[in-house]
C-alpha atoms as a PDB file:
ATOM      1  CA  UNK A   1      23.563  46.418  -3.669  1.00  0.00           C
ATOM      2  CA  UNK A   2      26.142  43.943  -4.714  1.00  0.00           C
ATOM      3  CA  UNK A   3      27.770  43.968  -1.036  1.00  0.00           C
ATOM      4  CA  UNK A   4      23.995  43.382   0.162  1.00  0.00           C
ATOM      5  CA  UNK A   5      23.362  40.423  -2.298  1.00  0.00           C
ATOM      6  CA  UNK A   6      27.132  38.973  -1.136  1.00  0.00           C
ATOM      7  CA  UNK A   7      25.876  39.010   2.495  1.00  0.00           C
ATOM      8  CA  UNK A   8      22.988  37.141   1.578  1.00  0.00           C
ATOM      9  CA  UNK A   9      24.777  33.747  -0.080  1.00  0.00           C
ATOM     10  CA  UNK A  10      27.751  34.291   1.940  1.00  0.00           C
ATOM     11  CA  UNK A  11      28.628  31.331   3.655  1.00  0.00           C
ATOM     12  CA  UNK A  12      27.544  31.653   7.643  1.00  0.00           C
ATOM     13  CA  UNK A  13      31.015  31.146  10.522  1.00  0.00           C
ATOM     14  CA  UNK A  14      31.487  27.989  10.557  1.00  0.00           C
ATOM     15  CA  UNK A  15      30.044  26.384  14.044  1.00  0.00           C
ATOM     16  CA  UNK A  16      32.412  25.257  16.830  1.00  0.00           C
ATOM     17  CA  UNK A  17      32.879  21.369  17.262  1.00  0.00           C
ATOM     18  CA  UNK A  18      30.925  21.691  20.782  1.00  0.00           C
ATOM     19  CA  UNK A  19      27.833  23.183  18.733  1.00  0.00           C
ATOM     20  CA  UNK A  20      27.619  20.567  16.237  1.00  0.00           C
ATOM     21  CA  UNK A  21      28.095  17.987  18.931  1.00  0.00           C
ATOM     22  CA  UNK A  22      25.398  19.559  20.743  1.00  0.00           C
ATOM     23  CA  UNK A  23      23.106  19.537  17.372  1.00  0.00           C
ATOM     24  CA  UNK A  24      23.897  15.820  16.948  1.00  0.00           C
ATOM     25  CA  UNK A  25      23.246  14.729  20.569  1.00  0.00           C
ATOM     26  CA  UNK A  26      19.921  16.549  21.087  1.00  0.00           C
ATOM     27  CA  UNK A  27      18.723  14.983  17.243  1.00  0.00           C
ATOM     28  CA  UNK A  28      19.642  11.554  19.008  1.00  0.00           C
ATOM     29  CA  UNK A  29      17.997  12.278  22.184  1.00  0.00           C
ATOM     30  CA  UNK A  30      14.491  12.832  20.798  1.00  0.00           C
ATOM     31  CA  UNK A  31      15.316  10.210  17.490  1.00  0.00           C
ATOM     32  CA  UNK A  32      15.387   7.940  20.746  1.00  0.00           C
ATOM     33  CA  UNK A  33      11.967   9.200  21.794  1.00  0.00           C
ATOM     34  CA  UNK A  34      10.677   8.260  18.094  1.00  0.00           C
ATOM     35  CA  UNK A  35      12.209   5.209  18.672  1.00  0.00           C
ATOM     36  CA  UNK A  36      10.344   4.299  21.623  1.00  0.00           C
ATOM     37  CA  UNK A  37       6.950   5.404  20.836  1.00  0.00           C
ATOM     38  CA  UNK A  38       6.842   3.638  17.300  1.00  0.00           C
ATOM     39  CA  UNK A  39       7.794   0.255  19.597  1.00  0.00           C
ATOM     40  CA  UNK A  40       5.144   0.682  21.872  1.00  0.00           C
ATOM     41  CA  UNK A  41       2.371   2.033  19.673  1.00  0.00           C
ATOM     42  CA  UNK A  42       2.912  -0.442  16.738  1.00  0.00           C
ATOM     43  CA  UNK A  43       0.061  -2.804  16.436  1.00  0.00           C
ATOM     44  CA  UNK A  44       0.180  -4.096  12.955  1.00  0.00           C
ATOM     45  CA  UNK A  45       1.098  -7.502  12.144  1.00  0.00           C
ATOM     46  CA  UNK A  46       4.926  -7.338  11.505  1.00  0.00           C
ATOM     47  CA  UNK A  47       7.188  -4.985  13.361  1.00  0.00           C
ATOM     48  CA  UNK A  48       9.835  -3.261  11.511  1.00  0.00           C
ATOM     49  CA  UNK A  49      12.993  -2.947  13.432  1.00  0.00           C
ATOM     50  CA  UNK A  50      14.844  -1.777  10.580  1.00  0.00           C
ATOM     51  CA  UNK A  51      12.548   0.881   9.664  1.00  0.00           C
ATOM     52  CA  UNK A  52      12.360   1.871  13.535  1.00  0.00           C
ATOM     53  CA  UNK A  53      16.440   2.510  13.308  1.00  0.00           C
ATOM     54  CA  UNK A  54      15.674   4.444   9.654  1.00  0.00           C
ATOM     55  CA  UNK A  55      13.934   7.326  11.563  1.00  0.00           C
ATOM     56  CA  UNK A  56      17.240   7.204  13.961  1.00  0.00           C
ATOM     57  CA  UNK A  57      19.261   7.558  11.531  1.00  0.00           C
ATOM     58  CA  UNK A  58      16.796   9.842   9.130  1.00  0.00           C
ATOM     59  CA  UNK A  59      16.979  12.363  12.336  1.00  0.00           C
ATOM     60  CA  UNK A  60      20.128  12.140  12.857  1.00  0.00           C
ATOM     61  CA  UNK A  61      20.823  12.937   8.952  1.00  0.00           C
ATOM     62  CA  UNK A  62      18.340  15.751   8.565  1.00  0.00           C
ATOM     63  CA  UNK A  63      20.099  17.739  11.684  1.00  0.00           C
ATOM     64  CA  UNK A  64      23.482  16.847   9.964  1.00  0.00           C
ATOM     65  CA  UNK A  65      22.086  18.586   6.517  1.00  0.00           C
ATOM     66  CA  UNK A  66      20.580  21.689   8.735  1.00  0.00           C
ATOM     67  CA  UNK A  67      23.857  21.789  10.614  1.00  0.00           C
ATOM     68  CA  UNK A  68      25.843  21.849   6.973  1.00  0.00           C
ATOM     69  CA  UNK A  69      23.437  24.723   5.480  1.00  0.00           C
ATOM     70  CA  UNK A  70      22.850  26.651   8.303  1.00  0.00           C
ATOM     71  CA  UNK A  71      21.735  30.172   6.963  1.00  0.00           C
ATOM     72  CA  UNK A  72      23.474  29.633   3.608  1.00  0.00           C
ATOM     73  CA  UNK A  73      20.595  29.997   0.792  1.00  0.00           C
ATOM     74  CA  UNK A  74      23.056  28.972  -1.692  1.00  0.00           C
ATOM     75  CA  UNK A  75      24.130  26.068  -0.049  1.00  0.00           C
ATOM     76  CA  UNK A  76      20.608  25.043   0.647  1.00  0.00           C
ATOM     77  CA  UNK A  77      19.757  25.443  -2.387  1.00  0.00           C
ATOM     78  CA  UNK A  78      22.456  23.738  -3.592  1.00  0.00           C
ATOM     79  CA  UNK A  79      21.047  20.471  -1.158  1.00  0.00           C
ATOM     80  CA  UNK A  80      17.417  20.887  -2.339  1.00  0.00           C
ATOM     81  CA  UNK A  81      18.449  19.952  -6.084  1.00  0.00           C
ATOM     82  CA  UNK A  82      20.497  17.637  -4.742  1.00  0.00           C
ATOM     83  CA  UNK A  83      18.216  15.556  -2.935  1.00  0.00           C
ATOM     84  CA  UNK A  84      15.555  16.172  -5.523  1.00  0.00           C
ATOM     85  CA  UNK A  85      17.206  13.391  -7.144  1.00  0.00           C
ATOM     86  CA  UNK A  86      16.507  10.747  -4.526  1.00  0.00           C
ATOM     87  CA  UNK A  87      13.217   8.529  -5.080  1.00  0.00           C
ATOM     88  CA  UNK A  88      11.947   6.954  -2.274  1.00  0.00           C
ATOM     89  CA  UNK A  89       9.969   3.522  -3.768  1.00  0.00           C
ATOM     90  CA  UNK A  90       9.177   1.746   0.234  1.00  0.00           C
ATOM     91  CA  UNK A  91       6.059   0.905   0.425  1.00  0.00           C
ATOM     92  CA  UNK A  92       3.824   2.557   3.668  1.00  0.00           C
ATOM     93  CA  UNK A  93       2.561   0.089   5.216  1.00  0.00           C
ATOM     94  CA  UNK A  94       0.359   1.975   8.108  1.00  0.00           C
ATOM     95  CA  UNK A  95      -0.343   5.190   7.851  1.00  0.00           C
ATOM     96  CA  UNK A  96       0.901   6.307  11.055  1.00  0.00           C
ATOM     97  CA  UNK A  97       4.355   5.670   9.610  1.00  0.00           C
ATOM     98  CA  UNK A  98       4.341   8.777   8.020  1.00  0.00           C
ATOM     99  CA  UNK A  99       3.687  10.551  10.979  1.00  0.00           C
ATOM    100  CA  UNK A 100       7.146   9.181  12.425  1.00  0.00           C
ATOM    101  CA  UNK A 101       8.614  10.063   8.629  1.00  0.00           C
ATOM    102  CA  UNK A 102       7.752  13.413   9.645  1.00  0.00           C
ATOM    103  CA  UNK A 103       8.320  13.431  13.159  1.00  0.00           C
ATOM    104  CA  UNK A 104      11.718  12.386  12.415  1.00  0.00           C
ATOM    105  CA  UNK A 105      12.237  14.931   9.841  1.00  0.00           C
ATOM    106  CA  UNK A 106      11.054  17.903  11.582  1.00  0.00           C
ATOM    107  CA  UNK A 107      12.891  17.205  15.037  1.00  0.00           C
ATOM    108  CA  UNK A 108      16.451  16.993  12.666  1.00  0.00           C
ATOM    109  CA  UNK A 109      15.863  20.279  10.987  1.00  0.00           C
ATOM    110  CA  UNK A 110      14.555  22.085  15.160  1.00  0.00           C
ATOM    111  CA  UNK A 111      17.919  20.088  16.286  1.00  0.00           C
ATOM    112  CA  UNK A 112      19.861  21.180  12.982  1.00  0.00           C
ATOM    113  CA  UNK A 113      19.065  25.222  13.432  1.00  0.00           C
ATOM    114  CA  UNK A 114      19.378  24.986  16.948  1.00  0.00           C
ATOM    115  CA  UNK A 115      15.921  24.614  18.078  1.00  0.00           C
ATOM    116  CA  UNK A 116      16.261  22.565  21.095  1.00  0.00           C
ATOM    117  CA  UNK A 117      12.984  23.536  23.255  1.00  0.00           C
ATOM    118  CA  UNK A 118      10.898  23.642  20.160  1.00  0.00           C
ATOM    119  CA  UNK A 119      11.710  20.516  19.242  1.00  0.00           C
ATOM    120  CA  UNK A 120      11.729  18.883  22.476  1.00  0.00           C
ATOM    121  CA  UNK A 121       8.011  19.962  23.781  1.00  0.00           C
ATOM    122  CA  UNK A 122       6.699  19.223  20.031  1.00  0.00           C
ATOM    123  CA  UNK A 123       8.483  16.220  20.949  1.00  0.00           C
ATOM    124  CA  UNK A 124       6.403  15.801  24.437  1.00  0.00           C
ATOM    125  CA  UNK A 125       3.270  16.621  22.806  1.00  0.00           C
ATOM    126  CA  UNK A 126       3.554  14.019  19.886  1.00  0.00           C
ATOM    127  CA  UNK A 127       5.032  11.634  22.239  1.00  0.00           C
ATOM    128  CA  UNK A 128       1.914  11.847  24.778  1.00  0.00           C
ATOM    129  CA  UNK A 129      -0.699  11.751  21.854  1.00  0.00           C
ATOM    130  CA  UNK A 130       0.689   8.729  19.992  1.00  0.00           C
ATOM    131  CA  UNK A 131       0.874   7.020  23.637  1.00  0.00           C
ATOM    132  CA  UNK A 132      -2.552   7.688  24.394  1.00  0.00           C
ATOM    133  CA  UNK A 133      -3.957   6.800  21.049  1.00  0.00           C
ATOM    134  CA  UNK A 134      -1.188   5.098  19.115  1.00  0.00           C
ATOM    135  CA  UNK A 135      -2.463   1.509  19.957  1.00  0.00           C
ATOM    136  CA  UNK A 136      -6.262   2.374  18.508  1.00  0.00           C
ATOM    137  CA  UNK A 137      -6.842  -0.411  16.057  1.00  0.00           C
ATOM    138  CA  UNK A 138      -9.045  -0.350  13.091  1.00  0.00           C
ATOM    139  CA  UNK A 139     -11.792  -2.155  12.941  1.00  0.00           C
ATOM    140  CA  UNK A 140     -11.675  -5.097  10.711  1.00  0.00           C
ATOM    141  CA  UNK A 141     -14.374  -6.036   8.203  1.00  0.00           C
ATOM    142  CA  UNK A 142     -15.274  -9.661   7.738  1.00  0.00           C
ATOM    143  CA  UNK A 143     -15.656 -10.190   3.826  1.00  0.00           C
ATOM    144  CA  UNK A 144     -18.068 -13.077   2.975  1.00  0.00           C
ATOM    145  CA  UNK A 145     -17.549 -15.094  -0.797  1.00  0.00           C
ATOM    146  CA  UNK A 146     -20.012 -17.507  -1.578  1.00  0.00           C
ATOM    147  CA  UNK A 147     -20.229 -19.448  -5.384  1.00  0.00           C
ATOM    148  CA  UNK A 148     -22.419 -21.601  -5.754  1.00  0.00           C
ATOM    149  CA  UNK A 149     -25.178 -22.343  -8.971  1.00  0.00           C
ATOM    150  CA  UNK A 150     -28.043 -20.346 -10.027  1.00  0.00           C
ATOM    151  CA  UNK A 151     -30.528 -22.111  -9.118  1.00  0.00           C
ATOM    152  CA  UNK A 152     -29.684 -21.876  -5.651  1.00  0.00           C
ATOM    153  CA  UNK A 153     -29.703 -17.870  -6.109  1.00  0.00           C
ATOM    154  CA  UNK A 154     -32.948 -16.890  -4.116  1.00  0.00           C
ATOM    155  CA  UNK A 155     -32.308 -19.437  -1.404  1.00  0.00           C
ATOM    156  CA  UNK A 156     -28.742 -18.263  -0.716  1.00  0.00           C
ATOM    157  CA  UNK A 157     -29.589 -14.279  -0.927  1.00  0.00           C
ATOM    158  CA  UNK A 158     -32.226 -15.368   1.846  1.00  0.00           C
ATOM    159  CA  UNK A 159     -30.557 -17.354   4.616  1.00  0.00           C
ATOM    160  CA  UNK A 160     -27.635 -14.577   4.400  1.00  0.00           C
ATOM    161  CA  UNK A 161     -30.161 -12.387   4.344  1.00  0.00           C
ATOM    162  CA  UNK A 162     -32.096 -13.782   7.190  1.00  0.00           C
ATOM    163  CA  UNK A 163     -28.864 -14.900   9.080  1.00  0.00           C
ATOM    164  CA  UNK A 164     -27.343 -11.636   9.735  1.00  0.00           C
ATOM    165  CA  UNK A 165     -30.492  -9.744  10.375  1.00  0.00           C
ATOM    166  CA  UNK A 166     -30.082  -7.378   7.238  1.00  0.00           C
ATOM    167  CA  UNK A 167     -26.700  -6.313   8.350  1.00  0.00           C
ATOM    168  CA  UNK A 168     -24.728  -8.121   5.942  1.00  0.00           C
ATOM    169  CA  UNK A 169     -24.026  -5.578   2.923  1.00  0.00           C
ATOM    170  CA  UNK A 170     -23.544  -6.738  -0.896  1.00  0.00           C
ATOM    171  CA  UNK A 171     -20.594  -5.588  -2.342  1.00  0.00           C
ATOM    172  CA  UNK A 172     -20.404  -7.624  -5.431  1.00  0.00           C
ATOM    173  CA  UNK A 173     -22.253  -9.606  -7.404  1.00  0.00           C
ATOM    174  CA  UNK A 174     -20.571 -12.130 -10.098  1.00  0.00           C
ATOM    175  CA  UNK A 175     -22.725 -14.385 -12.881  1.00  0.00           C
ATOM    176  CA  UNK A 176     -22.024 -16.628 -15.058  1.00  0.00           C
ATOM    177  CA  UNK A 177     -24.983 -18.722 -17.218  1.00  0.00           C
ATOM    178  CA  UNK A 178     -24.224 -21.216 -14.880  1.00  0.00           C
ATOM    179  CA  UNK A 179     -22.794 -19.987 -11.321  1.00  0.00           C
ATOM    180  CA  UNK A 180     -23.204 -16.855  -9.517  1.00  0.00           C
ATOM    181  CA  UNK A 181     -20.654 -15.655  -6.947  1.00  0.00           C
ATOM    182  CA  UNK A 182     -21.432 -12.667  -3.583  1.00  0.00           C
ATOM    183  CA  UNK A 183     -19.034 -11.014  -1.807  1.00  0.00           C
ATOM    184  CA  UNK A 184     -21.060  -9.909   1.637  1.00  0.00           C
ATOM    185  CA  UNK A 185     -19.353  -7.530   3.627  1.00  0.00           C
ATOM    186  CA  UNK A 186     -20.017  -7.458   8.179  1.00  0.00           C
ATOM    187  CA  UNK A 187     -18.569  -5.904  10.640  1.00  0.00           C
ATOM    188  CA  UNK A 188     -16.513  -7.795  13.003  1.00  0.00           C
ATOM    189  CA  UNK A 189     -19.292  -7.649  15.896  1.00  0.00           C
ATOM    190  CA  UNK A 190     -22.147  -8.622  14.007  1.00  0.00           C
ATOM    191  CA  UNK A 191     -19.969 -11.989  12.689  1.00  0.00           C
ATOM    192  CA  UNK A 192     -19.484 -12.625  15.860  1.00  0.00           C
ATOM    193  CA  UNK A 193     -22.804 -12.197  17.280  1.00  0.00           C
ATOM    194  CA  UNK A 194     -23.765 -15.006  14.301  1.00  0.00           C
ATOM    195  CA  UNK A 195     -21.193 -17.309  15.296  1.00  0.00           C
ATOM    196  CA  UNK A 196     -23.090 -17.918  18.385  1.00  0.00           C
ATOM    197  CA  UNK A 197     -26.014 -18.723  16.998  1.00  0.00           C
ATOM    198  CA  UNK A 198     -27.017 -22.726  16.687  1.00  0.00           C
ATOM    199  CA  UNK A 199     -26.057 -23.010  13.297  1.00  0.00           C
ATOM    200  CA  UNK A 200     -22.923 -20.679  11.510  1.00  0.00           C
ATOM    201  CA  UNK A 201     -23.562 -19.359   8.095  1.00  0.00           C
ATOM    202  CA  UNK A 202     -21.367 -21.808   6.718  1.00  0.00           C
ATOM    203  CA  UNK A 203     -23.204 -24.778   8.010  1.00  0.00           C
ATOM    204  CA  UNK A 204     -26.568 -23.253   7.286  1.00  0.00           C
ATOM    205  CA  UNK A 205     -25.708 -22.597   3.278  1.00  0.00           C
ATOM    206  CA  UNK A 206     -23.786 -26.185   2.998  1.00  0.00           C
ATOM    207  CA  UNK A 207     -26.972 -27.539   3.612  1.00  0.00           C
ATOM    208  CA  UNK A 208     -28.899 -25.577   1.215  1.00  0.00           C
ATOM    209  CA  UNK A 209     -26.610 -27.136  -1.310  1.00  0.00           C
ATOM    210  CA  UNK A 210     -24.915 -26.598  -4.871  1.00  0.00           C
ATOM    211  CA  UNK A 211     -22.770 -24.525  -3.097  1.00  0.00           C
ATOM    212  CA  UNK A 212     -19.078 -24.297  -4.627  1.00  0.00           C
ATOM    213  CA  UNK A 213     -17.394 -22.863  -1.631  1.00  0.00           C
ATOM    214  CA  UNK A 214     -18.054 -20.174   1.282  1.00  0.00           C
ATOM    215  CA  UNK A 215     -14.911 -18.414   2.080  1.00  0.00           C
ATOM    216  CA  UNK A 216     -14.610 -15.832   5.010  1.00  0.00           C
ATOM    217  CA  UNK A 217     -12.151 -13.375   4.721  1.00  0.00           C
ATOM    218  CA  UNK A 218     -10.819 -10.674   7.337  1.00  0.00           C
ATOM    219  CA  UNK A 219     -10.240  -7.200   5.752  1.00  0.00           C
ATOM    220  CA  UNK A 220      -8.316  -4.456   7.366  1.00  0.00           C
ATOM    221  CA  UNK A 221      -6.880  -0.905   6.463  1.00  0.00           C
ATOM    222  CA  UNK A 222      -3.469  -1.636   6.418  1.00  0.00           C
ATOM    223  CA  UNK A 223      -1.330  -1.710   2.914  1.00  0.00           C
ATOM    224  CA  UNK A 224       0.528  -5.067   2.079  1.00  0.00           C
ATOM    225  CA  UNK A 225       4.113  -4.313   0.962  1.00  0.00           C
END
């Protein structure tokens, strides 16, 4: 029994320098891959080189740590407490990031073990999807704020009303004893379907007066850092 436990957290043969090469080229291979398809699928507003080269390097790094454990249990466990220490505070700013987080990850530890076909057709396959359907966009929602007094309450909730054919939704409604304030919320094609009409929503409630101000504000899904 204690021979058969000794097998278990002995240390596995060391690998050959042409092996670990070989892990380490193949990680940056496919980390090149990531590379590519989070440049040409990225459609937020600010491009992030330096996270781009993170998952690189985070590849890279993750088939270096599979390389170093190898079938050791002690060792790995040894690595899991010592990255349990490590808090990762960046903010995500699109949620497809932490498919590349992940991406990045897994393709290390396939590269790491010695995986090389499983992690290059995973590779292929998540490459492929996130071309084809990497670029979708989110839809943004248009976020109308009007203040204005209360005595203009009816006549405001009625051209908006009237304006956007019942399609603009109220999301909140703010009073004080002597202003009130709405926050409308439309979808991008019906504001602009009204912003061909003769008169814009602005215009139209401007002229209704005791209006404080109308702002218009576009409202996506994506997390500012």
């Amino acid at each position: 029994m204690r021979d058969f436990l000794y097998q278990i957290i002995e240390q596995s043969p060391n690998l050959s320098f042409n092996d670990i090469l070989i892990n380490i080229l193949m990680a940056t291979a496919l980390a090149i891959a990531i590379y590519i398809s989070y440049w040409y699928t990225h459609v937020g507003t600010a491009y992030s080189r330096k996270f781009n080269v993170s998952l690189i390097t985070l590849t890279i790094l993750t088939a270096t740590v599979m390389t170093v454990i190898g079938n050791n249990i002690a060792l790995s466990l040894g690595m899991v407490g010592a990255l349990s220490i490590v808090r990762f505070r960046t903010a995500i700013k699109d949620s497809r990031d932490t498919t590349y987080i992940f991406w990045a990850i897994i393709v290390g530890i396939a590269c790491g073990a010695g995986d090389y076909l499983v992690a290059t057709i995973g590779s292929v396959v998540v490459f492929v999807v996130l071309l084809l359907l990497g670029r979708v966009k989110n839809n943004q929602r248009m976020l109308l704020i009007v203040k204005a007094s209360r005595e203009s309450e009816i006549q405001i909730e009625g051209a908006v009303f009237k304006q956007f054919n019942k399609k603009a939704v109220l999301r909140v409604k703010n009073t004080t004893e002597k202003s009130i304030e709405w926050i409308y919320e439309l979808s991008q094609k019906d504001y602009k379907a009204e912003n061909k009409k003769d008169q814009t929503i602005t215009e139209l409630l401007y002229k209704l007066g005791g209006i404080d101000y109308v702002n218009i504000v576009a409202q996506s899904d994506e997390i500012s850092g």
